[in-house]
N, C-alpha and C. Protein backbone atom coordinates (compact mmCIF):
# COMPACT_ATOMS: atom_id res chain seq x y z
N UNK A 1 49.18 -24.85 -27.28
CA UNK A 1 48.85 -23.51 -26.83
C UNK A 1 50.09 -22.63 -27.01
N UNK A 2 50.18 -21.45 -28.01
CA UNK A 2 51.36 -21.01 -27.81
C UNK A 2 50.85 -19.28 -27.32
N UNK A 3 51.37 -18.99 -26.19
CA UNK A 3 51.40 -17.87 -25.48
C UNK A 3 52.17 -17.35 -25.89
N UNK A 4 52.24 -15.82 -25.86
CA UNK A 4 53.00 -14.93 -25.95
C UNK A 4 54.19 -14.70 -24.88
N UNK A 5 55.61 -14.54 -25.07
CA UNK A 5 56.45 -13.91 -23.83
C UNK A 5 55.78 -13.09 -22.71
N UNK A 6 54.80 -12.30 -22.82
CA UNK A 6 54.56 -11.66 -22.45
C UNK A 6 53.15 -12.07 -21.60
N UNK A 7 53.00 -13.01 -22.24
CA UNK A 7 51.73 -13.88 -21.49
C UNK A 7 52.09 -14.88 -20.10
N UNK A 8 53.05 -15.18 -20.71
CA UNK A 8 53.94 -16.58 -19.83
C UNK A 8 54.57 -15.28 -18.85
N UNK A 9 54.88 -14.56 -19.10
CA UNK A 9 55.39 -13.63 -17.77
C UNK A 9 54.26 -13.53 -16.36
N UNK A 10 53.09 -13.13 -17.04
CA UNK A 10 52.06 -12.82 -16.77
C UNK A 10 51.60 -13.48 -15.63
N UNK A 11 51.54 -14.91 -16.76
CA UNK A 11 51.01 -16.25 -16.05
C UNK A 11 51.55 -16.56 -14.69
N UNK A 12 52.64 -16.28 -14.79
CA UNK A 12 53.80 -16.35 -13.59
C UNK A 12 53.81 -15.78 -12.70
N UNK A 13 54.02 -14.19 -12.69
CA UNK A 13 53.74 -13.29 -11.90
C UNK A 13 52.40 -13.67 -11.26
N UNK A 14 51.28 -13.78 -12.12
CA UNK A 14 49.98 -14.67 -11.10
C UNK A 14 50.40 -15.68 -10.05
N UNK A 15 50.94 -16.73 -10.28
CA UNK A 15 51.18 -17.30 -9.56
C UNK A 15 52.75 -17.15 -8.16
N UNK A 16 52.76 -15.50 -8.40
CA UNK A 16 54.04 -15.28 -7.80
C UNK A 16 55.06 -16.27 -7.98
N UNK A 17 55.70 -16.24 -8.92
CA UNK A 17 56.85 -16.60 -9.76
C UNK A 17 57.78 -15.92 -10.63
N UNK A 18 58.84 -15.53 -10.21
CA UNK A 18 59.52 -14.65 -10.85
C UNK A 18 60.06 -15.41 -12.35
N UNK A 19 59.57 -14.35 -13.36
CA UNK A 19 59.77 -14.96 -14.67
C UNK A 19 60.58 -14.98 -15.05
N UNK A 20 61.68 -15.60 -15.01
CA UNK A 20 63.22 -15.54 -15.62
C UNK A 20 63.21 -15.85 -16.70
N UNK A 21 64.24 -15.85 -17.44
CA UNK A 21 64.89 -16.40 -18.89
C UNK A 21 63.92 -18.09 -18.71
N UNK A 22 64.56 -18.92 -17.99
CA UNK A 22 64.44 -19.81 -17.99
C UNK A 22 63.42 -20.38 -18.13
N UNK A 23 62.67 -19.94 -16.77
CA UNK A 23 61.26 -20.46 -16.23
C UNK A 23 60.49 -20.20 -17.68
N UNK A 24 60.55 -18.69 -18.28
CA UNK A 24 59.65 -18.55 -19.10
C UNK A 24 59.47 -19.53 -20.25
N UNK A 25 61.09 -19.93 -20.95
CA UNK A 25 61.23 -21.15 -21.80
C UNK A 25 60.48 -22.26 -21.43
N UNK A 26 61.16 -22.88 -20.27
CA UNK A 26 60.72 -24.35 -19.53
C UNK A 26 58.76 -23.96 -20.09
N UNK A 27 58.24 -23.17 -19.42
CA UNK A 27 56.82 -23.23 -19.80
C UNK A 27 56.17 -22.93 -21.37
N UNK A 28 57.33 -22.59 -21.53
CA UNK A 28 56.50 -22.02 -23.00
C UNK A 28 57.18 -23.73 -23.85
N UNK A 29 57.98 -24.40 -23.48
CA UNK A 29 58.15 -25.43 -23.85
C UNK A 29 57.41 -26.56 -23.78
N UNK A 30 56.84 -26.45 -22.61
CA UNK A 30 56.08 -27.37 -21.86
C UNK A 30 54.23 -26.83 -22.50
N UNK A 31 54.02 -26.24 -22.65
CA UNK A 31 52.40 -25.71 -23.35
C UNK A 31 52.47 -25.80 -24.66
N UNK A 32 53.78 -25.97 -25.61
CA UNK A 32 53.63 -25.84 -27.03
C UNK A 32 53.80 -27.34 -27.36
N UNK A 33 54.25 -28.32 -26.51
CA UNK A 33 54.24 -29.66 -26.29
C UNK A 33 53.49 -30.37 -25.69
N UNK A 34 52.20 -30.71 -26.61
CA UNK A 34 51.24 -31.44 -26.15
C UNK A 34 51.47 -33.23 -25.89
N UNK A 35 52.62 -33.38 -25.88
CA UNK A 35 53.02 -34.76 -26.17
C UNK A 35 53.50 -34.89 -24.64
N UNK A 36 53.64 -34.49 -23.78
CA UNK A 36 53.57 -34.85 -22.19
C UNK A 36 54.98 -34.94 -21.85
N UNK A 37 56.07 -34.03 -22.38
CA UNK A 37 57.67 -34.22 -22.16
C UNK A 37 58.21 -34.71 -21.28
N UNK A 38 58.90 -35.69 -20.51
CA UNK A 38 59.75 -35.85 -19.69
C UNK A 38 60.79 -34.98 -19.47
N UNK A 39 61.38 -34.67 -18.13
CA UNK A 39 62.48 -33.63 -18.47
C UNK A 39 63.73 -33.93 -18.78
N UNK A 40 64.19 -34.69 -19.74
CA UNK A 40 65.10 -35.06 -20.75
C UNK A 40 64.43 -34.09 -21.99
N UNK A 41 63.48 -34.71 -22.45
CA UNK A 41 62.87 -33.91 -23.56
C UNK A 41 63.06 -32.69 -23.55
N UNK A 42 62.21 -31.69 -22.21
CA UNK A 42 62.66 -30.44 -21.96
C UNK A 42 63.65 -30.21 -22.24
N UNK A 43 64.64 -30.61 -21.57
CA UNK A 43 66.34 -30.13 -21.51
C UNK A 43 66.70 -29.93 -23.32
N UNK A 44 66.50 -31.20 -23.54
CA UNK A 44 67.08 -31.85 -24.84
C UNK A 44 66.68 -30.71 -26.10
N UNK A 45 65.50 -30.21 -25.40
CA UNK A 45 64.94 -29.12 -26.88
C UNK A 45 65.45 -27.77 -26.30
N UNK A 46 66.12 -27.50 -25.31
CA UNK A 46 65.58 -25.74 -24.92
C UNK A 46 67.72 -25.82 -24.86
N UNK A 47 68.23 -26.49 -24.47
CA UNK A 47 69.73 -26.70 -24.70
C UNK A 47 70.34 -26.07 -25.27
N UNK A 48 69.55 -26.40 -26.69
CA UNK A 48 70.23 -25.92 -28.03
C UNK A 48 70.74 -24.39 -27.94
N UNK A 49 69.55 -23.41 -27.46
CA UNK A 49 69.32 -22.63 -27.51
C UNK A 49 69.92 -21.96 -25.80
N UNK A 50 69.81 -22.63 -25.06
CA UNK A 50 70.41 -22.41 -24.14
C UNK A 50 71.46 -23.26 -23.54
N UNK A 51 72.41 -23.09 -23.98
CA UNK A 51 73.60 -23.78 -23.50
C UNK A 51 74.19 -23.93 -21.97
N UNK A 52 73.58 -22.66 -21.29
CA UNK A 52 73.93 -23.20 -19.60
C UNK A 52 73.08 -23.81 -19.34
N UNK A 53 71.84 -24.06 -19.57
CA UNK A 53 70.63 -24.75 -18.86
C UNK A 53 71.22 -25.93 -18.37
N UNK A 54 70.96 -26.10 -17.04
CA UNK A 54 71.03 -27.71 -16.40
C UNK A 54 69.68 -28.19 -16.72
N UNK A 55 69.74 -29.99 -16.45
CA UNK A 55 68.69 -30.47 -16.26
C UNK A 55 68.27 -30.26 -14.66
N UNK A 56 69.26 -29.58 -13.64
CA UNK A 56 68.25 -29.60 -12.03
C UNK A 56 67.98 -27.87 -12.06
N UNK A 57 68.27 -27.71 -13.12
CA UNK A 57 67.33 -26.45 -13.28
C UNK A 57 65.50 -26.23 -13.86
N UNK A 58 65.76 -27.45 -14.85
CA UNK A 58 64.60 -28.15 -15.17
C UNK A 58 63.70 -28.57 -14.44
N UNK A 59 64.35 -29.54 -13.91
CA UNK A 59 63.95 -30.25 -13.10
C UNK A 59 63.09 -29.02 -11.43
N UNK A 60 63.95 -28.15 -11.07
CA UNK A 60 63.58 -27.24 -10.18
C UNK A 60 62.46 -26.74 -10.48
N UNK A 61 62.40 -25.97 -11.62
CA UNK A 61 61.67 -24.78 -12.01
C UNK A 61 59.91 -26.17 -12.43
N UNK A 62 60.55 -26.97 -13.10
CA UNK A 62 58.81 -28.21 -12.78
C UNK A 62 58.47 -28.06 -11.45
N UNK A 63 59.01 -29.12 -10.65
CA UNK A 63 59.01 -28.83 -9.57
C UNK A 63 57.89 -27.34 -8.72
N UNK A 64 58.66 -26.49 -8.89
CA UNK A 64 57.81 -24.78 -8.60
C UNK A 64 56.39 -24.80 -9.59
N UNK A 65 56.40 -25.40 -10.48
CA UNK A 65 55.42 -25.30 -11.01
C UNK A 65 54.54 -25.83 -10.59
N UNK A 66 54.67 -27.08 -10.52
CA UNK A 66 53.70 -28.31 -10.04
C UNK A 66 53.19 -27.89 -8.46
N UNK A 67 54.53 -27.39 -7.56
CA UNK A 67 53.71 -26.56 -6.43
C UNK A 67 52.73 -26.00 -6.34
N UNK A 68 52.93 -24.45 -7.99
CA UNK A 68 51.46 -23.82 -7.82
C UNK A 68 50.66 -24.19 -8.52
N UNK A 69 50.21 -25.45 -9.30
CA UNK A 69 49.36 -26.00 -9.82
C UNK A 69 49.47 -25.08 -11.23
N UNK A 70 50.34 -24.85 -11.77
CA UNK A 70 50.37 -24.77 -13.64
C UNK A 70 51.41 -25.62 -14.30
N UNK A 71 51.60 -26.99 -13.85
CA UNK A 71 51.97 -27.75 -14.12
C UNK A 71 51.33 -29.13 -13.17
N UNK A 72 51.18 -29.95 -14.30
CA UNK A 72 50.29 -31.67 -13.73
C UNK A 72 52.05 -32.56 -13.69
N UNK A 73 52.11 -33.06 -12.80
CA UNK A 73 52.80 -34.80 -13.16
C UNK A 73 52.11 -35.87 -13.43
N UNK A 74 52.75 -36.25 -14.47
CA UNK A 74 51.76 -37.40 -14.90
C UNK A 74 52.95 -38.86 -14.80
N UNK A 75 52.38 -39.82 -13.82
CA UNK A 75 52.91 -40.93 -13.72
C UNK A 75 52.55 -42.20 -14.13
N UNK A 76 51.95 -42.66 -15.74
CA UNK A 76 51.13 -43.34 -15.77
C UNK A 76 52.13 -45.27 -15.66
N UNK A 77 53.73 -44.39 -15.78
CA UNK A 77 54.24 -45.77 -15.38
C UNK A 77 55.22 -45.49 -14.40
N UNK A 78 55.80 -46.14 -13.72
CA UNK A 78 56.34 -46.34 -12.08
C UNK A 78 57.81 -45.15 -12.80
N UNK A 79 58.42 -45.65 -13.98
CA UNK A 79 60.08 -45.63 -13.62
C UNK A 79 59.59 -44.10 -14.93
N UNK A 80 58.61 -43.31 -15.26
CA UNK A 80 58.62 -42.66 -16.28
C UNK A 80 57.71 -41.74 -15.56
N UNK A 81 58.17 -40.15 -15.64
CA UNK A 81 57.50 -39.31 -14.82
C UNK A 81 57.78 -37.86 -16.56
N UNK A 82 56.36 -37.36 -16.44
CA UNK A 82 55.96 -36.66 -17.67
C UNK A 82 55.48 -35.63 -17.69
N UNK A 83 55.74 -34.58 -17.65
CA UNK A 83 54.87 -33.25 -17.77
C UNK A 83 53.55 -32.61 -18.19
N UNK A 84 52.81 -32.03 -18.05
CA UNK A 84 51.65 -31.48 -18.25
C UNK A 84 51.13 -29.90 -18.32
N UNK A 85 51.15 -29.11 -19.18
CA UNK A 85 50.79 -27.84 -18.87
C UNK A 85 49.15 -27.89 -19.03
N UNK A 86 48.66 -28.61 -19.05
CA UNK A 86 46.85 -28.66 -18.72
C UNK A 86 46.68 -29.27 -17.76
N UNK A 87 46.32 -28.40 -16.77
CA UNK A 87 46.19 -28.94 -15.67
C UNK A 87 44.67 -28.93 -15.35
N UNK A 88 43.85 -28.73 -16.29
CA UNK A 88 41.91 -28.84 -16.78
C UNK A 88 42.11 -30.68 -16.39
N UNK A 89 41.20 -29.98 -16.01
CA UNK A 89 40.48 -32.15 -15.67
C UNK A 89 40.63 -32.62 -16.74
N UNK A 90 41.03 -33.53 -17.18
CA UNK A 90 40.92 -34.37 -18.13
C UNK A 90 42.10 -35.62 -18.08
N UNK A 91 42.03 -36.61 -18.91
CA UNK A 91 42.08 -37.81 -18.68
C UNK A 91 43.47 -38.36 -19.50
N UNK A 92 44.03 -39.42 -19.28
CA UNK A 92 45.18 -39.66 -20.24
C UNK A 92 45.13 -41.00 -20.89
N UNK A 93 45.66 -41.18 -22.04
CA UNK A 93 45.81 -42.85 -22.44
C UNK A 93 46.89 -42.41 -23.19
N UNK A 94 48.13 -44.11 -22.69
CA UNK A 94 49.22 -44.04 -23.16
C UNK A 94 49.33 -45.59 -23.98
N UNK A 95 49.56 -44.80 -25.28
CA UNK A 95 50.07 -46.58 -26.09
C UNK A 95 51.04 -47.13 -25.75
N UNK A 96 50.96 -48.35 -25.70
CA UNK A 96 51.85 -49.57 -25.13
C UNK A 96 52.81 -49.86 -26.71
N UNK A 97 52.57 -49.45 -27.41
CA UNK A 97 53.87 -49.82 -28.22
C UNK A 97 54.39 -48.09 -28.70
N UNK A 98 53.45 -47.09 -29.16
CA UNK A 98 54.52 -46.31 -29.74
C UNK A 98 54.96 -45.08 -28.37
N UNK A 99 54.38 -45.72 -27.41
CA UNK A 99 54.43 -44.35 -26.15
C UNK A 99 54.23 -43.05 -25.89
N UNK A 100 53.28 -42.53 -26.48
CA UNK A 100 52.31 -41.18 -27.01
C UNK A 100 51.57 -41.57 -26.04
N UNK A 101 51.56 -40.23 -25.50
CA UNK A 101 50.29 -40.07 -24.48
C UNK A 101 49.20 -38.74 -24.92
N UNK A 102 48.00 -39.47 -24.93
CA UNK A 102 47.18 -38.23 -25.46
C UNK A 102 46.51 -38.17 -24.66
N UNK A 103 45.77 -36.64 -24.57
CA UNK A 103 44.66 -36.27 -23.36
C UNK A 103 42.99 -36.58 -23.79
N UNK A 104 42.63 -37.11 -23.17
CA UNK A 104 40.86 -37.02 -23.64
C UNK A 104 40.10 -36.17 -22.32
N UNK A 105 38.67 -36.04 -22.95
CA UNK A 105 37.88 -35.28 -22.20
C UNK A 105 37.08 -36.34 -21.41
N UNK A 106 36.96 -36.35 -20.29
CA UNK A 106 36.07 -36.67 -19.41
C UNK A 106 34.88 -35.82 -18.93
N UNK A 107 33.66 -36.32 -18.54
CA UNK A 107 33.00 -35.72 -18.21
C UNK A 107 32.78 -34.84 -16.87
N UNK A 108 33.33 -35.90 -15.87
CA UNK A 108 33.44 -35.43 -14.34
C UNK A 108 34.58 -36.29 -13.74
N UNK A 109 35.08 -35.60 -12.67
CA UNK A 109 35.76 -36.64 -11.98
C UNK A 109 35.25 -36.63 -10.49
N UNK A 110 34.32 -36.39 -10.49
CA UNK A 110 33.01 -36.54 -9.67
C UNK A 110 32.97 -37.79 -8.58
N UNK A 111 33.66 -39.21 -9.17
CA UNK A 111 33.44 -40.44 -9.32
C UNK A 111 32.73 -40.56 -7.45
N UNK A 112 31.39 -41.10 -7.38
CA UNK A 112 30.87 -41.58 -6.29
C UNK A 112 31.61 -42.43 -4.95
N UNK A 113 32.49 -42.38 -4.47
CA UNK A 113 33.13 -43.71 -3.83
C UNK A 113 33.16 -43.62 -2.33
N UNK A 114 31.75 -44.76 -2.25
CA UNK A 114 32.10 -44.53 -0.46
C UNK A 114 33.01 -45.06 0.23
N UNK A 115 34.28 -45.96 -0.13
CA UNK A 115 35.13 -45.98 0.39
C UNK A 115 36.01 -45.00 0.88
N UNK A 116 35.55 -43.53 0.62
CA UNK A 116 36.61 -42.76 0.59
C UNK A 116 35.88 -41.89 1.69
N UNK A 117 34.87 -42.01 2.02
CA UNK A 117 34.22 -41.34 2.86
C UNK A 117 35.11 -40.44 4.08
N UNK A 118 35.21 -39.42 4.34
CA UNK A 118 36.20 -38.77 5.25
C UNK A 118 37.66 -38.91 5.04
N UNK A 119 37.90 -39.05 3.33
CA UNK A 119 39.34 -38.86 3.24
C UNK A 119 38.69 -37.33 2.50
N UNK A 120 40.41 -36.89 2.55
CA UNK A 120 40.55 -35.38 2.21
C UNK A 120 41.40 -35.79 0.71
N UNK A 121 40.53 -35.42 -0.28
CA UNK A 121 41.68 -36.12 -1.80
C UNK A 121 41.90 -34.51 -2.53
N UNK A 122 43.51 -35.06 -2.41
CA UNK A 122 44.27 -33.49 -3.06
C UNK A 122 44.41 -33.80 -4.37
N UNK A 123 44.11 -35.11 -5.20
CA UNK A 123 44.64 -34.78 -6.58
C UNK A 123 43.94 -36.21 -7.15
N UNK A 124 43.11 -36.13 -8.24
CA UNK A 124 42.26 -37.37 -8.91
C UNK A 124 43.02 -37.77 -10.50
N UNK A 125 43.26 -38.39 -10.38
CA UNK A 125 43.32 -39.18 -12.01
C UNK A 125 42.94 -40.02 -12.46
N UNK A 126 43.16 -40.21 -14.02
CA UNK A 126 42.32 -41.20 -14.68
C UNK A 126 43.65 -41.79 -15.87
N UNK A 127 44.06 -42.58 -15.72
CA UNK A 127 44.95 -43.04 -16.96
C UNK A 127 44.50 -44.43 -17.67
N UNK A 128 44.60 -44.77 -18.66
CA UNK A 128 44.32 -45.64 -19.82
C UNK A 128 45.32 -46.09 -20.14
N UNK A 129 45.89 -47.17 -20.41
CA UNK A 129 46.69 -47.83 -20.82
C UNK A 129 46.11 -48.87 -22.25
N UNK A 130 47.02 -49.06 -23.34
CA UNK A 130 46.27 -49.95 -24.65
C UNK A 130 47.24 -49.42 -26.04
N UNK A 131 46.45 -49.52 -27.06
CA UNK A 131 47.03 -49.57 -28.34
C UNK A 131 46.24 -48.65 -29.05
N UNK A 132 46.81 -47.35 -29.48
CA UNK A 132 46.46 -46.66 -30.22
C UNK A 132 45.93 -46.88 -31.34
N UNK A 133 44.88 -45.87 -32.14
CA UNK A 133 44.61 -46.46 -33.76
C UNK A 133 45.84 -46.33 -34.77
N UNK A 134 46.91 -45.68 -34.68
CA UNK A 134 47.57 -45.36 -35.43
C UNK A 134 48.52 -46.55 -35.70
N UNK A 135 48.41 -47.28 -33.99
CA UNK A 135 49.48 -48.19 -33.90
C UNK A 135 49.04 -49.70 -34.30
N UNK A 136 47.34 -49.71 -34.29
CA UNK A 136 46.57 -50.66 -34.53
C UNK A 136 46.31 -50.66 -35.90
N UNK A 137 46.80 -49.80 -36.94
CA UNK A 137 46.09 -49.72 -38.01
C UNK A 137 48.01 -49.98 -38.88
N UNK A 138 48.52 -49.65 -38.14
CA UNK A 138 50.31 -50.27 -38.44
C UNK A 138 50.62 -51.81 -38.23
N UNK A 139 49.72 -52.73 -38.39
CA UNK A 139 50.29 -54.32 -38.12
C UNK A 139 51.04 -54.61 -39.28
């Protein structure tokens, strides 16, 4: 998804967020990267170009995001935490050898479960774990 400067301001100001230099990068980094960045990645690409950037600036400004819900965390393994600017329902599978995480469509996350009966659930996921075709078709 690539937004305009002027969009990503926008977006922000919606969510009462003051659009800085930064913030606006971090997101416009994070939406033109469908590959689920860690914030190493972030840092590692926006650096170049911005030479004061910290990573707990990174790290902050996710953070604020993920507060107002235009940013997902995605944890599909314990010690590896990954970014998301689609925060639309939908689903993840991560290959076990080349470590690409792609999004698929689900239908609902609806899922029936009376175990859960009188819990209050703030946040549903669905992750996949396996071997990609790309990586299956590489033996």
């Amino acid at each position: 998804m690539n937004l305009s400067t002027e969009d990503i301001k926008v977006h922000l100001l919606k969510h009462n967020i003051k659009p800085s230099y930064h913030r606006v990068a971090i997101l416009r980094c994070l939406l033109s990267n469908k590959d689920h960045p860690s914030v190493d990645k972030i840092y590692n690409e926006l650096v170049k170009e911005m030479p004061t950037l910290s990573k707990t600036t990174v790290y902050n400004t996710l953070s604020l995001f993920c507060g107002v819900n235009i940013v997902r965390v995605i944890t599909i393994e314990e010690n590896e935490t990954r970014y998301d600017g689609d925060v639309s329902d939908h689903g993840h599978f991560k290959c076990e050898k080349c470590k690409t995480i792609y999004d698929f469509q689900i239908k609902s996350l609806d899922f029936e479960i009376d175990d859960l009966s009188g819990f209050k659930i703030n946040e549903k996921n669905v992750y996949y774990k396996g071997i990609c075709p790309k990586c299956l078709n590489n033996k």
